[in-house]
PDB file of N, CA and C in Angstrom:
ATOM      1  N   UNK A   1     -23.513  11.095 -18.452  1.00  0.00           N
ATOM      2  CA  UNK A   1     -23.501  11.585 -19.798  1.00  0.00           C
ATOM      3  C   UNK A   1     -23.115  13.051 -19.881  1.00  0.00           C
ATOM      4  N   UNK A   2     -23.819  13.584 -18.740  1.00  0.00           N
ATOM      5  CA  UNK A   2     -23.244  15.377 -18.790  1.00  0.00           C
ATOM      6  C   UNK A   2     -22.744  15.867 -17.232  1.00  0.00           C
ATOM      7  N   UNK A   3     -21.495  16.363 -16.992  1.00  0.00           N
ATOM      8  CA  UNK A   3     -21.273  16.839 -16.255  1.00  0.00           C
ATOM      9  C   UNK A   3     -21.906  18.436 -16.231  1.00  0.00           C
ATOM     10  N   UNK A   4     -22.103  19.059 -14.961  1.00  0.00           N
ATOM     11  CA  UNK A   4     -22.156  20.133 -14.929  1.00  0.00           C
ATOM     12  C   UNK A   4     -21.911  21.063 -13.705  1.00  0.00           C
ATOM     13  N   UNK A   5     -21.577  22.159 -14.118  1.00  0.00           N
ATOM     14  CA  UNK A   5     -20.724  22.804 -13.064  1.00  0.00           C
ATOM     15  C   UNK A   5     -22.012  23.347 -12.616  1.00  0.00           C
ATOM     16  N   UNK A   6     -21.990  24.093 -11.254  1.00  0.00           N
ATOM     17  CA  UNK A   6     -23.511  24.683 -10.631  1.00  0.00           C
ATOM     18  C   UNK A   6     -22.053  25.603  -9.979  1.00  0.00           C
ATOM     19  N   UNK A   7     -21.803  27.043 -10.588  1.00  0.00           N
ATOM     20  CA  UNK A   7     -21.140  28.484 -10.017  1.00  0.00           C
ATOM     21  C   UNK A   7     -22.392  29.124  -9.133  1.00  0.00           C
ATOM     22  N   UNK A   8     -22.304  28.733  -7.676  1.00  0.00           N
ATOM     23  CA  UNK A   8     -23.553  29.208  -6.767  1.00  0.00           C
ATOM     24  C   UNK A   8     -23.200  30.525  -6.608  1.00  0.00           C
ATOM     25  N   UNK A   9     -22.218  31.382  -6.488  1.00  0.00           N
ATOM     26  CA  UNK A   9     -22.123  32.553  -6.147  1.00  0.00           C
ATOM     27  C   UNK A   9     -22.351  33.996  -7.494  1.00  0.00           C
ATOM     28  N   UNK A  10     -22.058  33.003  -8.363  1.00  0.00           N
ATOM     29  CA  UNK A  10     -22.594  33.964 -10.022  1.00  0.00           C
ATOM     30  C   UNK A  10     -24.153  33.106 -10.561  1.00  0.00           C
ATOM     31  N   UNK A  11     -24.304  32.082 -10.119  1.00  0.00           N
ATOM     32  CA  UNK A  11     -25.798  31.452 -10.722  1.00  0.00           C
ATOM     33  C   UNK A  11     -25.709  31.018 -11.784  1.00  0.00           C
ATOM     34  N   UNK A  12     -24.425  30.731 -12.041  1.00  0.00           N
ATOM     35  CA  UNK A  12     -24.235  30.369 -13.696  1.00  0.00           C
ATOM     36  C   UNK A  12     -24.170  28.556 -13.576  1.00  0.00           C
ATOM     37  N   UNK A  13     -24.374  28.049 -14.715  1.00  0.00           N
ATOM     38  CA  UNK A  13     -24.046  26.488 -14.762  1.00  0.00           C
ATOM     39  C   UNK A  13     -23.577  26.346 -16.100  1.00  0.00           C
ATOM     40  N   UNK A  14     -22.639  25.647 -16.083  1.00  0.00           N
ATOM     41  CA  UNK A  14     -21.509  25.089 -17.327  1.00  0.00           C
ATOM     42  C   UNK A  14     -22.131  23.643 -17.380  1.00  0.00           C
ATOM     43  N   UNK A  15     -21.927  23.465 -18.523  1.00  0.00           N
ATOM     44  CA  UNK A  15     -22.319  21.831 -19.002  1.00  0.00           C
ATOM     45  C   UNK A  15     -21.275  21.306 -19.744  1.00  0.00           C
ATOM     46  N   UNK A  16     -20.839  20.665 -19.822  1.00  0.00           N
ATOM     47  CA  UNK A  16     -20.068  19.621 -20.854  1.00  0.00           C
ATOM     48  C   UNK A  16     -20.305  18.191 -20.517  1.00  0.00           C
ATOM     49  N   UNK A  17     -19.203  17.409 -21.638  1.00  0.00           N
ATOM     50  CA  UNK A  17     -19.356  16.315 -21.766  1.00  0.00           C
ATOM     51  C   UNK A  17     -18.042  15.427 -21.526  1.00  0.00           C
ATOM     52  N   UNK A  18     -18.315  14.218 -20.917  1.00  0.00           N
ATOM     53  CA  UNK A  18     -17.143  13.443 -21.187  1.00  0.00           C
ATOM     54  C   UNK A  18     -17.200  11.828 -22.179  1.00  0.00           C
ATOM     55  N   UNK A  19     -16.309  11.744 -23.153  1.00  0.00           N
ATOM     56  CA  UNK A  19     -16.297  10.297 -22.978  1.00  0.00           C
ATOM     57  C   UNK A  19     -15.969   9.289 -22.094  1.00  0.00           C
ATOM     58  N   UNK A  20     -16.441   8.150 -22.552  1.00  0.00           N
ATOM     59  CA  UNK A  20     -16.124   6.988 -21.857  1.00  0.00           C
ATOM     60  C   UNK A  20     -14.672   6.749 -21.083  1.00  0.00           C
ATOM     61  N   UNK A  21     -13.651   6.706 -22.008  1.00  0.00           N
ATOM     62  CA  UNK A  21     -12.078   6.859 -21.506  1.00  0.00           C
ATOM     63  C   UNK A  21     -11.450   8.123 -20.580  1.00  0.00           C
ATOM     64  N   UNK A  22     -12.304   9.216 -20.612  1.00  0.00           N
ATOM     65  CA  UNK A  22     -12.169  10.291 -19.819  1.00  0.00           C
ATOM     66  C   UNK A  22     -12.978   9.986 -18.554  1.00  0.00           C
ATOM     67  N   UNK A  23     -13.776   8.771 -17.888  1.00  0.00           N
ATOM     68  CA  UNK A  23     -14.593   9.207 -16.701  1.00  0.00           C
ATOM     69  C   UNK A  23     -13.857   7.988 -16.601  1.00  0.00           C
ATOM     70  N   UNK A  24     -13.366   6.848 -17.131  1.00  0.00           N
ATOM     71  CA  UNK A  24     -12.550   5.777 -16.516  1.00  0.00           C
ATOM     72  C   UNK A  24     -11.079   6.694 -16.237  1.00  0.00           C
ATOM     73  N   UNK A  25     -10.374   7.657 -16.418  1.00  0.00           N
ATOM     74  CA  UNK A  25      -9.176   7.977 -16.127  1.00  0.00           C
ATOM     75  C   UNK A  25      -9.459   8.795 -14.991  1.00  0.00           C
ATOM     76  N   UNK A  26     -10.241   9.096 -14.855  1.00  0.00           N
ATOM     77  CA  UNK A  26     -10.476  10.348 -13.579  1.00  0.00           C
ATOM     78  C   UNK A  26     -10.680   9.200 -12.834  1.00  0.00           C
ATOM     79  N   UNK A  27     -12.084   8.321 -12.847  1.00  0.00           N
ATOM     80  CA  UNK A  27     -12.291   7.375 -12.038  1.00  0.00           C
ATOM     81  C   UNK A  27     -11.599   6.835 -11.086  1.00  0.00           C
ATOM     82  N   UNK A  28      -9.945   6.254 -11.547  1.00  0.00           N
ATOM     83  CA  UNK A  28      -8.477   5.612 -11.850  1.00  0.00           C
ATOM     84  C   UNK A  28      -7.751   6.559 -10.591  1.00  0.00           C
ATOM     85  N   UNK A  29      -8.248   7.545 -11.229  1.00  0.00           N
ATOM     86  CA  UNK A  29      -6.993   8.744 -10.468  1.00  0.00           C
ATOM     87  C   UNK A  29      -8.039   9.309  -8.809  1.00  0.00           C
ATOM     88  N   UNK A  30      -9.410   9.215  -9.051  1.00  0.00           N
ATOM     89  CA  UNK A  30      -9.955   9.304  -7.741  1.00  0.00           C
ATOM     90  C   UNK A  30      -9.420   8.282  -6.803  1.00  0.00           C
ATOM     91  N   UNK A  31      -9.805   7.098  -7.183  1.00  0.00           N
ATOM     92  CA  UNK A  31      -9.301   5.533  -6.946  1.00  0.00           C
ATOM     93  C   UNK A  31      -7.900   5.805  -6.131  1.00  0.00           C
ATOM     94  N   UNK A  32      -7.347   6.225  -6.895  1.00  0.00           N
ATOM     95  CA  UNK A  32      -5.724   6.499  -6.659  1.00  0.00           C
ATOM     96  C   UNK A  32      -5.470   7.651  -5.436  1.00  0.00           C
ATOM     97  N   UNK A  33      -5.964   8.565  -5.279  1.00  0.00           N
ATOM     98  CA  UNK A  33      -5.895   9.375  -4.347  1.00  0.00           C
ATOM     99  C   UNK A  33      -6.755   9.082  -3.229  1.00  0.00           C
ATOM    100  N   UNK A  34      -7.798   8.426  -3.311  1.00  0.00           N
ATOM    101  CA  UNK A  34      -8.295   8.084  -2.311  1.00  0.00           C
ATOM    102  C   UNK A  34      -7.653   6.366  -1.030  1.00  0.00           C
ATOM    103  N   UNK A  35      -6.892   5.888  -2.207  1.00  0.00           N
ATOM    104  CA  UNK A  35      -5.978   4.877  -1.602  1.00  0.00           C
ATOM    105  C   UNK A  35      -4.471   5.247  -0.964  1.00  0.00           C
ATOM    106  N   UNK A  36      -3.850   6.592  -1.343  1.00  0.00           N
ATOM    107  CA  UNK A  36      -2.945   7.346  -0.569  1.00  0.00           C
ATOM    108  C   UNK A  36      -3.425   7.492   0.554  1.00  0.00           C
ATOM    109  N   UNK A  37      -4.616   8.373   0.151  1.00  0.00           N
ATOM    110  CA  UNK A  37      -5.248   9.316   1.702  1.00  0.00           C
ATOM    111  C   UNK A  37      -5.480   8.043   2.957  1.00  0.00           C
ATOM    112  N   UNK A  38      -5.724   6.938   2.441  1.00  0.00           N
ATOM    113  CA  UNK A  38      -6.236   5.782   3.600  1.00  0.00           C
ATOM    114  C   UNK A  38      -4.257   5.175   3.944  1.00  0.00           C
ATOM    115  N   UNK A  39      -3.615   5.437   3.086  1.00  0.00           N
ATOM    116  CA  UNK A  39      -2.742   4.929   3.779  1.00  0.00           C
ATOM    117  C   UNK A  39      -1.345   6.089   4.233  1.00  0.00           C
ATOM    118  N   UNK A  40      -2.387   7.030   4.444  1.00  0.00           N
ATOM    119  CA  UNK A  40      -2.033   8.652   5.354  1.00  0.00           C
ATOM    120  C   UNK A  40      -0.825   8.761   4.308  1.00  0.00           C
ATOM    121  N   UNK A  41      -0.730   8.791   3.041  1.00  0.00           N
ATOM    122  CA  UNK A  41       0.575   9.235   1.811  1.00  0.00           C
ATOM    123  C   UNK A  41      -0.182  10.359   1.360  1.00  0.00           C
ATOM    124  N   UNK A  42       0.826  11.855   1.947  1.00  0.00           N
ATOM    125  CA  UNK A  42       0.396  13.122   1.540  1.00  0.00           C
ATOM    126  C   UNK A  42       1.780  13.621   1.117  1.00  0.00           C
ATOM    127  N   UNK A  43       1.641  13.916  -0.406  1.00  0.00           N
ATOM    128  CA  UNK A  43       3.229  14.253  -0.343  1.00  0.00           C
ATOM    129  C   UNK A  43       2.970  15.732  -0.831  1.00  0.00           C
ATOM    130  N   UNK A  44       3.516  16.542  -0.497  1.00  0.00           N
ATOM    131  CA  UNK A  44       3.808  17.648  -0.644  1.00  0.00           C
ATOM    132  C   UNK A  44       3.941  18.477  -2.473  1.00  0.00           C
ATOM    133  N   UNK A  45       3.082  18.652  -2.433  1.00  0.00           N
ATOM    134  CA  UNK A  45       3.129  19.630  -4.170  1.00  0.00           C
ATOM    135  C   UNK A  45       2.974  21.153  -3.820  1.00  0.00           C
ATOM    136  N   UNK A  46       4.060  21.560  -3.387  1.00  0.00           N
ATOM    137  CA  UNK A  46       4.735  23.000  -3.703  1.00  0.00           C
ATOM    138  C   UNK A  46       4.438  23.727  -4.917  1.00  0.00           C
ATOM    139  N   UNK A  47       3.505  25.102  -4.214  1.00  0.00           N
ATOM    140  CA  UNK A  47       3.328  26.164  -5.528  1.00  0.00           C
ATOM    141  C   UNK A  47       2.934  27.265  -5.065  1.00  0.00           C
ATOM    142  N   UNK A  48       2.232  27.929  -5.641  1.00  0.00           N
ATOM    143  CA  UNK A  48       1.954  29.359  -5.212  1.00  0.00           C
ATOM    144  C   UNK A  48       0.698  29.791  -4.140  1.00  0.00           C
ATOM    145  N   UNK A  49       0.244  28.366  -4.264  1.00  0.00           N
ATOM    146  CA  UNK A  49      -0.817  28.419  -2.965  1.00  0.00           C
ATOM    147  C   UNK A  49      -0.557  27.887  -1.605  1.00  0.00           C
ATOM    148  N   UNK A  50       1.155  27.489  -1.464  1.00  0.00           N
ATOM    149  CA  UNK A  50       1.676  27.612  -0.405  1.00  0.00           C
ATOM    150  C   UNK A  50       1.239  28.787   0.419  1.00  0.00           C
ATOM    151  N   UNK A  51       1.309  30.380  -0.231  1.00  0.00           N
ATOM    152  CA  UNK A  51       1.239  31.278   0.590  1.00  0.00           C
ATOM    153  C   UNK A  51      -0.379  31.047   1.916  1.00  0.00           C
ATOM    154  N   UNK A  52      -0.999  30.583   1.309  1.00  0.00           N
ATOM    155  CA  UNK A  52      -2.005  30.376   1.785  1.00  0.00           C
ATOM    156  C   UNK A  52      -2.355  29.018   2.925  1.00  0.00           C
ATOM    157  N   UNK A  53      -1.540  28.311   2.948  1.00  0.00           N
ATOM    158  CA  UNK A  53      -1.527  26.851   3.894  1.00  0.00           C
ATOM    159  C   UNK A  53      -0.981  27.195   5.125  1.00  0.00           C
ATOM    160  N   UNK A  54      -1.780  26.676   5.639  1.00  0.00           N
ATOM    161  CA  UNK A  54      -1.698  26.512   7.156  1.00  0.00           C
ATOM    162  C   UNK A  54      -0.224  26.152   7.836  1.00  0.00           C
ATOM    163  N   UNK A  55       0.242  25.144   6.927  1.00  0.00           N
ATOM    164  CA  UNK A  55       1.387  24.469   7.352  1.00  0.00           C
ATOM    165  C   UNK A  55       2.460  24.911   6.440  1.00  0.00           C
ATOM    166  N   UNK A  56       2.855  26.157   5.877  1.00  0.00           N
ATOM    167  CA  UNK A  56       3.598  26.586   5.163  1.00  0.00           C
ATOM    168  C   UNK A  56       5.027  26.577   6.266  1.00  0.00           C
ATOM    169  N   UNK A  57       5.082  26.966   6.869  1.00  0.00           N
ATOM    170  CA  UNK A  57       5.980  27.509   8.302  1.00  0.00           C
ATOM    171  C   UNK A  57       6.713  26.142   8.779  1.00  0.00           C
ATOM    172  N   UNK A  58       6.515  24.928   8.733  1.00  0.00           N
ATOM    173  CA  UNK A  58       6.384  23.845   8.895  1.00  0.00           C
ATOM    174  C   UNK A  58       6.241  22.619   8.128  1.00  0.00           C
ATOM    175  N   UNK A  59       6.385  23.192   6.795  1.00  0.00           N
ATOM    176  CA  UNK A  59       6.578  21.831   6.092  1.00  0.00           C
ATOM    177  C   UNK A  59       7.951  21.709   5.225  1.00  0.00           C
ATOM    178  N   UNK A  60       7.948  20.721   5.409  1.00  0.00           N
ATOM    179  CA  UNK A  60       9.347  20.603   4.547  1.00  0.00           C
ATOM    180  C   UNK A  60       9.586  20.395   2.941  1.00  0.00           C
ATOM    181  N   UNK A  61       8.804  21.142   2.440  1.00  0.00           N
ATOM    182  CA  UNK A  61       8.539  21.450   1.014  1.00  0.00           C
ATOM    183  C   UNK A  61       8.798  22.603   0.899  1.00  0.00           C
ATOM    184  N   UNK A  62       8.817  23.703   1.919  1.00  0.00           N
ATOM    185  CA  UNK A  62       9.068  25.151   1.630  1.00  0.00           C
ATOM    186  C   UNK A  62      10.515  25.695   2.074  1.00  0.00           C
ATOM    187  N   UNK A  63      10.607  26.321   1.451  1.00  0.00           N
ATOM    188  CA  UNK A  63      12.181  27.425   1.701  1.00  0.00           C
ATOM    189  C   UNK A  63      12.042  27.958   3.620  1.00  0.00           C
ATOM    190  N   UNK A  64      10.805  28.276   3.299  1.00  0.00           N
ATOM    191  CA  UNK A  64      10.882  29.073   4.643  1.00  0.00           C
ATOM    192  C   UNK A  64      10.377  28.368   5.800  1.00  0.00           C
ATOM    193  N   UNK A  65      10.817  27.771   7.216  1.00  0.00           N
ATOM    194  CA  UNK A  65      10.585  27.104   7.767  1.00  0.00           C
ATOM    195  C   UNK A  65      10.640  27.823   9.194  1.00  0.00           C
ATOM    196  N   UNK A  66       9.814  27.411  10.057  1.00  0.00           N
ATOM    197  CA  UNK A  66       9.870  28.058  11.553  1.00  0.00           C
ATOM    198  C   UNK A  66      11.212  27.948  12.240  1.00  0.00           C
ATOM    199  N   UNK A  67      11.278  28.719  13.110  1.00  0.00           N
ATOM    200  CA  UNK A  67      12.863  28.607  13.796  1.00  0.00           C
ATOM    201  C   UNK A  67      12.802  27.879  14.860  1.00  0.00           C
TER     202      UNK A  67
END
């Protein structure tokens, strides 16, 4: 009935709400990503937190690739 966020490093907690059709679409889409991950389908979504991945140097989603 209520989601809520628990921010441990500020102590703050957010509350909201979802309907019914909003926890079946997430549901759907957990469902969905968790049936990629078992059949090892990781596809590459390129953005600005590339700078930060491990496998930036090495994947073939990025401009810049190891030599």
């Amino acid at each position: 009935e209520e989601l809520r966020l628990h921010y441990l490093s500020e102590g703050d907690v957010v509350s909201t709400k979802r309907m019914p059709a909003q926890l079946e679409e997430t549901k759907a889409e957990i469902t969905r990503i968790a049936s990629e991950l078992q059949m090892q389908k990781y596809p590459a979504n390129p953005g600005h937190h590339c700078r930060w991945c491990e496998y930036e140097r090495i994947c073939p989603a990025t401009k810049r690739q190891a030599l």
